[in-house]
C-alpha atoms as a PDB file:
ATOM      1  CA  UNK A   1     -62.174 -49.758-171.437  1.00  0.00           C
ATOM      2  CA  UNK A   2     -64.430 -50.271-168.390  1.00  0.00           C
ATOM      3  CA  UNK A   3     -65.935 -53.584-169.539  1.00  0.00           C
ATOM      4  CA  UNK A   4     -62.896 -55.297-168.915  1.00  0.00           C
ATOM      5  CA  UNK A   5     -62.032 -53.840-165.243  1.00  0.00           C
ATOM      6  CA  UNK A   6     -65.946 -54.662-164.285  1.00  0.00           C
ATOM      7  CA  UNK A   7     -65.226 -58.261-165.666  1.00  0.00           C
ATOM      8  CA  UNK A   8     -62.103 -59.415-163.521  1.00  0.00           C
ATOM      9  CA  UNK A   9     -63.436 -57.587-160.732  1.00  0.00           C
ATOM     10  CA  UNK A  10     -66.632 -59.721-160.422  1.00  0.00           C
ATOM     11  CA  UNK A  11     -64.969 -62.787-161.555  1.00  0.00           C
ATOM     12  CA  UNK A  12     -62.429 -61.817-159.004  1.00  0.00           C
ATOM     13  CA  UNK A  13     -64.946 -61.683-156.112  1.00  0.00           C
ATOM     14  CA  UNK A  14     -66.342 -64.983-157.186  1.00  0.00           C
ATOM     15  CA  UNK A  15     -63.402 -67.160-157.257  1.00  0.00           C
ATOM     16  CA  UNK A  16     -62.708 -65.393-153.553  1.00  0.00           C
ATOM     17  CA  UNK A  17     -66.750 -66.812-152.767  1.00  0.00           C
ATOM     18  CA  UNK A  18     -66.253 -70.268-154.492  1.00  0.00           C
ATOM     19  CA  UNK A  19     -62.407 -70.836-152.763  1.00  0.00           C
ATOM     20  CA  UNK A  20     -63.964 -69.986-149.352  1.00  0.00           C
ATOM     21  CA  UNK A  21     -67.557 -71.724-149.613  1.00  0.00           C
ATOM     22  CA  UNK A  22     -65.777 -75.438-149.033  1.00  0.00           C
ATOM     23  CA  UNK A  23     -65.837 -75.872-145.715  1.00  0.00           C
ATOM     24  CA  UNK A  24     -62.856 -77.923-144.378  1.00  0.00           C
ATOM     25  CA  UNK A  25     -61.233 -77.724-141.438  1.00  0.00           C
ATOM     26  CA  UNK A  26     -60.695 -73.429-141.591  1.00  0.00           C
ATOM     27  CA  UNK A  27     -64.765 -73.290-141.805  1.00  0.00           C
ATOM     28  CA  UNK A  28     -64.993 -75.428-138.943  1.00  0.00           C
ATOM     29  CA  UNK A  29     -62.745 -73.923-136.545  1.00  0.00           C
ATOM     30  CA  UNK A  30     -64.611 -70.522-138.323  1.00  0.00           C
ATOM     31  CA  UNK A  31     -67.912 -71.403-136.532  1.00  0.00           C
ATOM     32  CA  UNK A  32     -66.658 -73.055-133.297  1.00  0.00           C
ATOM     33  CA  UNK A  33     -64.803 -69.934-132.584  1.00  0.00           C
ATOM     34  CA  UNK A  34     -67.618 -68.080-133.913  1.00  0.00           C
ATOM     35  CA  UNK A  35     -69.798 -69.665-130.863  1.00  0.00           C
ATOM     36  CA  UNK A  36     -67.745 -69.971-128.333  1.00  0.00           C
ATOM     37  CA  UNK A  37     -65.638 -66.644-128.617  1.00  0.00           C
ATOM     38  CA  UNK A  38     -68.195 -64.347-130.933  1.00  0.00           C
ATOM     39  CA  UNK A  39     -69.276 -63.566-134.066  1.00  0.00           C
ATOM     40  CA  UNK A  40     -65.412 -61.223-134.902  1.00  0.00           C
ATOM     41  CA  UNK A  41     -63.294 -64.241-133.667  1.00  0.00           C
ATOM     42  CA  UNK A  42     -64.791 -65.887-136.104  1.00  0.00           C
ATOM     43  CA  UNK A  43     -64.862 -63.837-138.898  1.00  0.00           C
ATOM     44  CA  UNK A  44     -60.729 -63.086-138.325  1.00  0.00           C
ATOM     45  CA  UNK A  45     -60.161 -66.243-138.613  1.00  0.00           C
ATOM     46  CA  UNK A  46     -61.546 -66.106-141.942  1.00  0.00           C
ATOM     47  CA  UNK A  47     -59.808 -63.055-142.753  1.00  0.00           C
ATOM     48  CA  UNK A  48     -56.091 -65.046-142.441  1.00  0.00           C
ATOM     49  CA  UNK A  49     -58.031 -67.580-144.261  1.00  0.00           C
ATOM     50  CA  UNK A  50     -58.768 -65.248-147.100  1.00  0.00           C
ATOM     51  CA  UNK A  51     -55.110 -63.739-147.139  1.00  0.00           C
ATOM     52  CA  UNK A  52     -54.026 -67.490-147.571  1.00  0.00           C
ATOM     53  CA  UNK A  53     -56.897 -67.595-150.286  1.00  0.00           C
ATOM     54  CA  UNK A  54     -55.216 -64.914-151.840  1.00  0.00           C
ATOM     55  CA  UNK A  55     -51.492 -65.853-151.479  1.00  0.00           C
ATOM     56  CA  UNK A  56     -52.373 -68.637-153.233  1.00  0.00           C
ATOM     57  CA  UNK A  57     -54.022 -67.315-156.105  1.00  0.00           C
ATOM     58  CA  UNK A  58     -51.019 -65.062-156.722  1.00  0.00           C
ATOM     59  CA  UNK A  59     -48.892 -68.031-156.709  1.00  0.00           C
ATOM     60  CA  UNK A  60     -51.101 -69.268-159.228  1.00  0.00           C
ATOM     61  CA  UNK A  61     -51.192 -65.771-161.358  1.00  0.00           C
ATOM     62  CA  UNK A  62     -47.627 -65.747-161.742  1.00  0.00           C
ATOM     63  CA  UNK A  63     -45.951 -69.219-162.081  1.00  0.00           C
ATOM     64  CA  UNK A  64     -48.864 -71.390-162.695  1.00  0.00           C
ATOM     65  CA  UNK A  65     -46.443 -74.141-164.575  1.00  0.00           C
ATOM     66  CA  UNK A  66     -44.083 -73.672-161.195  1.00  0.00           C
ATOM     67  CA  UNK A  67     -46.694 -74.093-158.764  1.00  0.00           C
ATOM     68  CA  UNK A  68     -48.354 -76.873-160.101  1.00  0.00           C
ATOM     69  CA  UNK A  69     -45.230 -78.933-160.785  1.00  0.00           C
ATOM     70  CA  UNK A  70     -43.969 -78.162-157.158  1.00  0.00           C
ATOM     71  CA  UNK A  71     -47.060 -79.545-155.776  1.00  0.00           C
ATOM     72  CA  UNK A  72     -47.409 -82.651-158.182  1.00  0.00           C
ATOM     73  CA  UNK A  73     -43.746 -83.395-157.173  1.00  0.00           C
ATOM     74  CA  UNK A  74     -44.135 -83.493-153.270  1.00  0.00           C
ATOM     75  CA  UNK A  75     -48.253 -83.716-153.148  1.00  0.00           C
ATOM     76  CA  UNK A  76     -47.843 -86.871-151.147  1.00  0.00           C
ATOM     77  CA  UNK A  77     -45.223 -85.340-148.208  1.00  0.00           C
ATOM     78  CA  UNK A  78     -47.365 -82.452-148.567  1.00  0.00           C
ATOM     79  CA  UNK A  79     -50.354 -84.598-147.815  1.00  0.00           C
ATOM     80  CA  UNK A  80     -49.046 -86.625-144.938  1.00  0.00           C
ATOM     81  CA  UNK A  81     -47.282 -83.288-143.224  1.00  0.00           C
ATOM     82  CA  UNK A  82     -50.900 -81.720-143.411  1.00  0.00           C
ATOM     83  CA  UNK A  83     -52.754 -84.939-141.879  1.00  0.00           C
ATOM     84  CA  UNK A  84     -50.490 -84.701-138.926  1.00  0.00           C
ATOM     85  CA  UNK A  85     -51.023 -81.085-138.384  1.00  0.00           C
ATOM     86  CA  UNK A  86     -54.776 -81.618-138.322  1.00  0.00           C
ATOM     87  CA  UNK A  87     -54.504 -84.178-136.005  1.00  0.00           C
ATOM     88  CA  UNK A  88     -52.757 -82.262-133.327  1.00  0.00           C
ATOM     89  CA  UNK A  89     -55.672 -79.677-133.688  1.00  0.00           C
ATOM     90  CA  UNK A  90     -58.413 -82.552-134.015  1.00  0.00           C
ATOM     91  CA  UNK A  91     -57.040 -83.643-130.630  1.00  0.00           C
ATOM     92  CA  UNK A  92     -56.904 -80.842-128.776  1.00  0.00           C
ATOM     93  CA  UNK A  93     -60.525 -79.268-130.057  1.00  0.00           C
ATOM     94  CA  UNK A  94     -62.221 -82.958-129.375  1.00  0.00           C
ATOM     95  CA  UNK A  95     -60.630 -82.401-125.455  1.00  0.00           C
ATOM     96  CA  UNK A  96     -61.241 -79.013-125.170  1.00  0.00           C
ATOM     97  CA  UNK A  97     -63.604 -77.874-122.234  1.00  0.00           C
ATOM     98  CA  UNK A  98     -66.339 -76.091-123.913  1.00  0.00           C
ATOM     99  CA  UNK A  99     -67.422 -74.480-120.340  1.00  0.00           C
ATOM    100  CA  UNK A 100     -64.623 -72.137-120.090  1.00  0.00           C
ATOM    101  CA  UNK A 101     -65.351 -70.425-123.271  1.00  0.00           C
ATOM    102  CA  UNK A 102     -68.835 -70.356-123.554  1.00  0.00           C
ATOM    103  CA  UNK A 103     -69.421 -66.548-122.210  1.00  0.00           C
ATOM    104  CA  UNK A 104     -70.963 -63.018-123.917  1.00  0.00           C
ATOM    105  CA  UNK A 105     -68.756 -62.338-126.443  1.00  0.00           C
ATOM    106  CA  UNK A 106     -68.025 -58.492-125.117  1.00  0.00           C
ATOM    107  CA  UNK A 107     -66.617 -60.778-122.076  1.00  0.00           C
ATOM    108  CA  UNK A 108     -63.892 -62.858-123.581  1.00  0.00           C
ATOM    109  CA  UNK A 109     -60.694 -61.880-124.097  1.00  0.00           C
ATOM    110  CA  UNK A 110     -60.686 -61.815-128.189  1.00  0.00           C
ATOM    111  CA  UNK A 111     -56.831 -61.797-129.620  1.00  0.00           C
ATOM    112  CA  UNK A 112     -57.875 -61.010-133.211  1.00  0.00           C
ATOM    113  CA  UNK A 113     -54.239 -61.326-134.395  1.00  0.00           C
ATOM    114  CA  UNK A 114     -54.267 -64.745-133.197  1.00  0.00           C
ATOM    115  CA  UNK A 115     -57.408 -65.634-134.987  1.00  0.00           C
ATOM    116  CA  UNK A 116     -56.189 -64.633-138.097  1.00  0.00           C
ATOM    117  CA  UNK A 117     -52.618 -66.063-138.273  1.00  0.00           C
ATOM    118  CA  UNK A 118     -54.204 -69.431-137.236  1.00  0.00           C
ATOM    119  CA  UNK A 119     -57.058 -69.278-139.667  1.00  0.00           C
ATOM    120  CA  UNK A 120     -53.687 -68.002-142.112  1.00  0.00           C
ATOM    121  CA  UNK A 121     -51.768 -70.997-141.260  1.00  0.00           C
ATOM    122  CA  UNK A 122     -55.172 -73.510-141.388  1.00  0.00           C
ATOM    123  CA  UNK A 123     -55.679 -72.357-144.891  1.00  0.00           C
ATOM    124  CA  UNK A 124     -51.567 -72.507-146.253  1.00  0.00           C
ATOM    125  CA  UNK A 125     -51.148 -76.034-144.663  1.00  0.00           C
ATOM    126  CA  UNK A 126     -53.480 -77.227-147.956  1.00  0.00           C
ATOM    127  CA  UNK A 127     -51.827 -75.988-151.089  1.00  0.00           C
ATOM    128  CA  UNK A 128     -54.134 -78.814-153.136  1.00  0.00           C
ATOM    129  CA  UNK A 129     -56.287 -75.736-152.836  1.00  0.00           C
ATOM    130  CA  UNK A 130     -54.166 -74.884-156.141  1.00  0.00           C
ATOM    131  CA  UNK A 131     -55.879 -77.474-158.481  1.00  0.00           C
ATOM    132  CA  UNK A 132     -58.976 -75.670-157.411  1.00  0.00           C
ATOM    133  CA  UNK A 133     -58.271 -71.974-157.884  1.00  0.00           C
ATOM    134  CA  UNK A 134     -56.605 -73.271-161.338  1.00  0.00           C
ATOM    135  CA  UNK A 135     -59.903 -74.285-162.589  1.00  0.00           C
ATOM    136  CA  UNK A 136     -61.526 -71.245-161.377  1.00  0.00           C
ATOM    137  CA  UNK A 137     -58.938 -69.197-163.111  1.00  0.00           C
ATOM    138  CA  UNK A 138     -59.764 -71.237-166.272  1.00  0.00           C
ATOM    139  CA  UNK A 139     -63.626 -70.848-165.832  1.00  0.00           C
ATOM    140  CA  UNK A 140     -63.666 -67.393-165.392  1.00  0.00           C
ATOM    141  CA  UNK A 141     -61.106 -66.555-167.907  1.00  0.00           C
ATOM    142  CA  UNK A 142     -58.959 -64.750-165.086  1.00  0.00           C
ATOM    143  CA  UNK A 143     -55.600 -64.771-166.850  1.00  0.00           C
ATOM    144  CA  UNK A 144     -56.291 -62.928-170.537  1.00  0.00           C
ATOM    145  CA  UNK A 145     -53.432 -61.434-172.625  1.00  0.00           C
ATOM    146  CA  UNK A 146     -55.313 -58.366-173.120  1.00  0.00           C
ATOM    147  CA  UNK A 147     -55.570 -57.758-169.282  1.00  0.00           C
ATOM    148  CA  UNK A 148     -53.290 -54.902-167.634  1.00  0.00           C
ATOM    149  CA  UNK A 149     -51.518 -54.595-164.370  1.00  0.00           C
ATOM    150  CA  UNK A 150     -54.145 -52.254-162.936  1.00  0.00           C
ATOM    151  CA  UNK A 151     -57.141 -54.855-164.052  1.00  0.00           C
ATOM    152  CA  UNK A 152     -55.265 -57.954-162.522  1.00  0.00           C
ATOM    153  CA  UNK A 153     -55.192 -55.630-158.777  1.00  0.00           C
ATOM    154  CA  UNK A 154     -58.547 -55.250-159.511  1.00  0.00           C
ATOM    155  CA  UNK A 155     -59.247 -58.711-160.241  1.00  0.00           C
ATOM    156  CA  UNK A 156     -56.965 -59.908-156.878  1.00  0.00           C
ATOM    157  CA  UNK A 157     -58.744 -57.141-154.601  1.00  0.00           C
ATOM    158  CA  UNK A 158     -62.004 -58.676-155.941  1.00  0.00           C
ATOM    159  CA  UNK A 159     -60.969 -62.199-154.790  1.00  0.00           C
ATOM    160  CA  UNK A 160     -60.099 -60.804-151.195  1.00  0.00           C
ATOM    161  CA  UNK A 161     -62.960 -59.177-150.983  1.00  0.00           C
ATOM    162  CA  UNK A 162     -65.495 -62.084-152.440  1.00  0.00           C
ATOM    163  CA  UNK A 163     -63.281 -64.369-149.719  1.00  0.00           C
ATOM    164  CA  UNK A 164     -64.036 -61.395-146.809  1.00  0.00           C
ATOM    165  CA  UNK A 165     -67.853 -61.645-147.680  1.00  0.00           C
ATOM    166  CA  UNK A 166     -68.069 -65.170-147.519  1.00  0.00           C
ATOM    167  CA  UNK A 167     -66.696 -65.174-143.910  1.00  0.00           C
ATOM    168  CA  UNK A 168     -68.698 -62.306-143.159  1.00  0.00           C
ATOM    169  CA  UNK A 169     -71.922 -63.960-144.123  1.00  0.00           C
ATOM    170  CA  UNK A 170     -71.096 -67.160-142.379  1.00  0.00           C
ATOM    171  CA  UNK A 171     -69.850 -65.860-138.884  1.00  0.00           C
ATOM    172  CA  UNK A 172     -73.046 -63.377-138.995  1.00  0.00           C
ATOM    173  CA  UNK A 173     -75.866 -66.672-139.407  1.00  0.00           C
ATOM    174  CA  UNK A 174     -74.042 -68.359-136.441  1.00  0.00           C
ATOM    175  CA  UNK A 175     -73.718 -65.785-134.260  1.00  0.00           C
ATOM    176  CA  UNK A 176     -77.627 -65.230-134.614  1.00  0.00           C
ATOM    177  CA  UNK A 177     -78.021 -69.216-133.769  1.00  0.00           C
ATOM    178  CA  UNK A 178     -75.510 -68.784-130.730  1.00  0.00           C
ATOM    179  CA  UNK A 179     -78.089 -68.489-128.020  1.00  0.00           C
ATOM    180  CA  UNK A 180     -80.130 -71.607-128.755  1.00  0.00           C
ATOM    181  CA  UNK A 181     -76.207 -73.301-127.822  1.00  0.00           C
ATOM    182  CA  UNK A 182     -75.525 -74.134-124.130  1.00  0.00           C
ATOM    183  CA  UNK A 183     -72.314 -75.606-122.802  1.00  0.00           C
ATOM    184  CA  UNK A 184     -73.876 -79.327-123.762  1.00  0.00           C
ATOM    185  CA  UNK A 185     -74.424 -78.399-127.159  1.00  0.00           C
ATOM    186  CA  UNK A 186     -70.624 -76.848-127.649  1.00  0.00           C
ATOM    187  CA  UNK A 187     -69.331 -79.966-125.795  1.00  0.00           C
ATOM    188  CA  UNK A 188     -70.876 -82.102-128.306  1.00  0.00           C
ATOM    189  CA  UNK A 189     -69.924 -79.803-131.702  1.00  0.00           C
ATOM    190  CA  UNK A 190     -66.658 -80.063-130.931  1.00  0.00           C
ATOM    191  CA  UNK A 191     -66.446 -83.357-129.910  1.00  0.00           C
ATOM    192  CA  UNK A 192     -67.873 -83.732-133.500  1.00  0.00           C
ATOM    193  CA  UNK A 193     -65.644 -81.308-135.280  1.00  0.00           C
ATOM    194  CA  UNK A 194     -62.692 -82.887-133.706  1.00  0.00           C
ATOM    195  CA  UNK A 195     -63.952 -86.192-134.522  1.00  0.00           C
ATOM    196  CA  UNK A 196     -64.410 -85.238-137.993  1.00  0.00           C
ATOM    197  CA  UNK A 197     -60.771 -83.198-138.393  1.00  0.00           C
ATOM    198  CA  UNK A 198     -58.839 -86.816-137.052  1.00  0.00           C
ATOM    199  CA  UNK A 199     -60.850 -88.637-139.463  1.00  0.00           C
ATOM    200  CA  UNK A 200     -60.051 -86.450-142.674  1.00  0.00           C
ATOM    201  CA  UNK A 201     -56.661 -86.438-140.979  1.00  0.00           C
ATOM    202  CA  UNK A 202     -56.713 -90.318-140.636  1.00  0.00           C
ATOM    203  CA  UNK A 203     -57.624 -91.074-144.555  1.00  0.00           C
ATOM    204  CA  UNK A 204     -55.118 -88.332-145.722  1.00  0.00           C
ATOM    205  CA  UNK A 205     -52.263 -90.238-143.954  1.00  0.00           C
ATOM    206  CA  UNK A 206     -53.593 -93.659-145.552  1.00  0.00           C
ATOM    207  CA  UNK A 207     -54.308 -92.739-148.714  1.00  0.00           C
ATOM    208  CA  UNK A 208     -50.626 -90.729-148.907  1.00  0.00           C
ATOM    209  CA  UNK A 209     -48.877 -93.461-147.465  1.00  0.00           C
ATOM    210  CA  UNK A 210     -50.963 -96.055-149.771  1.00  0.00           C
ATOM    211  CA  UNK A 211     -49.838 -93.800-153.018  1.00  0.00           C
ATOM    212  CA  UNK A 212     -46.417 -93.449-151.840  1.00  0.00           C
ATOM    213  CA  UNK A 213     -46.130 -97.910-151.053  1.00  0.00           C
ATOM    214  CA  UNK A 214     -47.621 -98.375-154.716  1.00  0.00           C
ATOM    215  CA  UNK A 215     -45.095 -95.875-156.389  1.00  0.00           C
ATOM    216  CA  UNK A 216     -42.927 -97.157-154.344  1.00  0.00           C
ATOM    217  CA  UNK A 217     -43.625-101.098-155.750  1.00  0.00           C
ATOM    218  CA  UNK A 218     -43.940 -99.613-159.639  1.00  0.00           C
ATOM    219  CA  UNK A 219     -40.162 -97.957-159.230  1.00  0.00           C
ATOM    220  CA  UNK A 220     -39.192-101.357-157.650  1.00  0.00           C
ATOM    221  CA  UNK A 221     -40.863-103.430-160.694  1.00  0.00           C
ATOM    222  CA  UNK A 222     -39.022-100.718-163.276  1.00  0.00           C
ATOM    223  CA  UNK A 223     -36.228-101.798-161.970  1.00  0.00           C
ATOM    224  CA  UNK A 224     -36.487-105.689-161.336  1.00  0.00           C
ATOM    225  CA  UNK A 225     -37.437-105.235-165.188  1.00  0.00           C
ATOM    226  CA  UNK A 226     -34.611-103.236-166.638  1.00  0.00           C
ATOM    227  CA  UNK A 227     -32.294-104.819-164.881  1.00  0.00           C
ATOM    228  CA  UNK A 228     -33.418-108.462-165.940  1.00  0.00           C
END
């Protein structure tokens, strides 16, 4: 009877490790606020990240035919609206003024909330994070018939928790490496995290708009066909 609670709850806390470990634009704004506003600005930022982590996942628990048909019928809008949204933030990281944040962290003014519904709405602007956790579910055997309510909140609380380690891990290494980092070297990581964020941004607004022109042509040549 235990067996199968011990089971979902470690597979649960490594699905929440392996969703987490990829690190896109949430782990990058993760470690820049990590050094510029302290190790717990860092690590809130995951925490919305791992509630998104987690949404997600229960999306995926309980209308996995839904969910992945909503996001293979609008994956290139959803694409192009999420390129656009990481511009605006590539922008405004790769001008940001590293000198005005680079203090102690006991002296700057830390809005956790804020860290975590940013790092929230980071993580739910990418639902292709879906394909993922649906091969992770398939891996680990996550969704079983024989599995009860009280092992699938076991299994859930496992991946928030494997998700809240990750972040915990990561914003503890870079805080230790935060004192070898003066105001040059903050100017120049987020120069090159910005740079980085408008260039995934870039290719996710060509290669949507490239899929979209090509279906675009094949419904035209359908058509051109049937009609002739």
């Amino acid at each position: 009877m235990i067996e199968p609670f011990i089971d979902i709850l470690l597979s649960g806390i490594l699905i929440g490790i392996l969703v987490s470990a990829p690190m896109g634009p949430v782990g990058m704004l993760c470690i820049q606020r990590a050094l510029n506003k302290g190790r717990w600005s860092g690590f809130f930022t995951g925490v919305g990240a791992a509630f998104s982590d987690l949404f997600y996942c229960l999306l995926t628990g309980l209308g996995l035919s839904f969910v992945q048909g909503f996001i293979e019928d609008n994956s290139l809008v959803l694409q192009i609206v999420g390129s656009f949204a990481l511009i605006g933030f590539g922008i405004y990281l790769f001008k940001k003024n590293p000198a005005a944040s680079l203090k102690r962290p006991e002296q700057s003014k830390n809005t956790f909330w804020a860290d975590c519904v940013t790092g929230f709405l980071f993580t739910i602007s990418n639902p292709f994070i879906l394909f993922f956790i649906i091969s992770l579910f398939g891996r680990f055997n996550f969704l079983m018939p024989e599995y009860r309510e009280y092992h699938y909140i076991a299994g859930y609380a496992g991946i928030f928790l494997g998700a809240l380690a990750w972040w915990y891990i990561i914003t503890f290494f870079v805080n230790k490496v935060r004192a070898h980092f003066n105001v040059r070297s903050m100017w120049l990581i987020n120069r090159i995290i910005g740079s980085l964020i408008l260039l995934m941004a870039a290719y996710g607004i060509f290669s949507g708009l490239k899929d979209y022109y090509n279906e675009r042509n094949e419904v035209q040549e359908i058509s051109y066909h049937t009609n002739y």
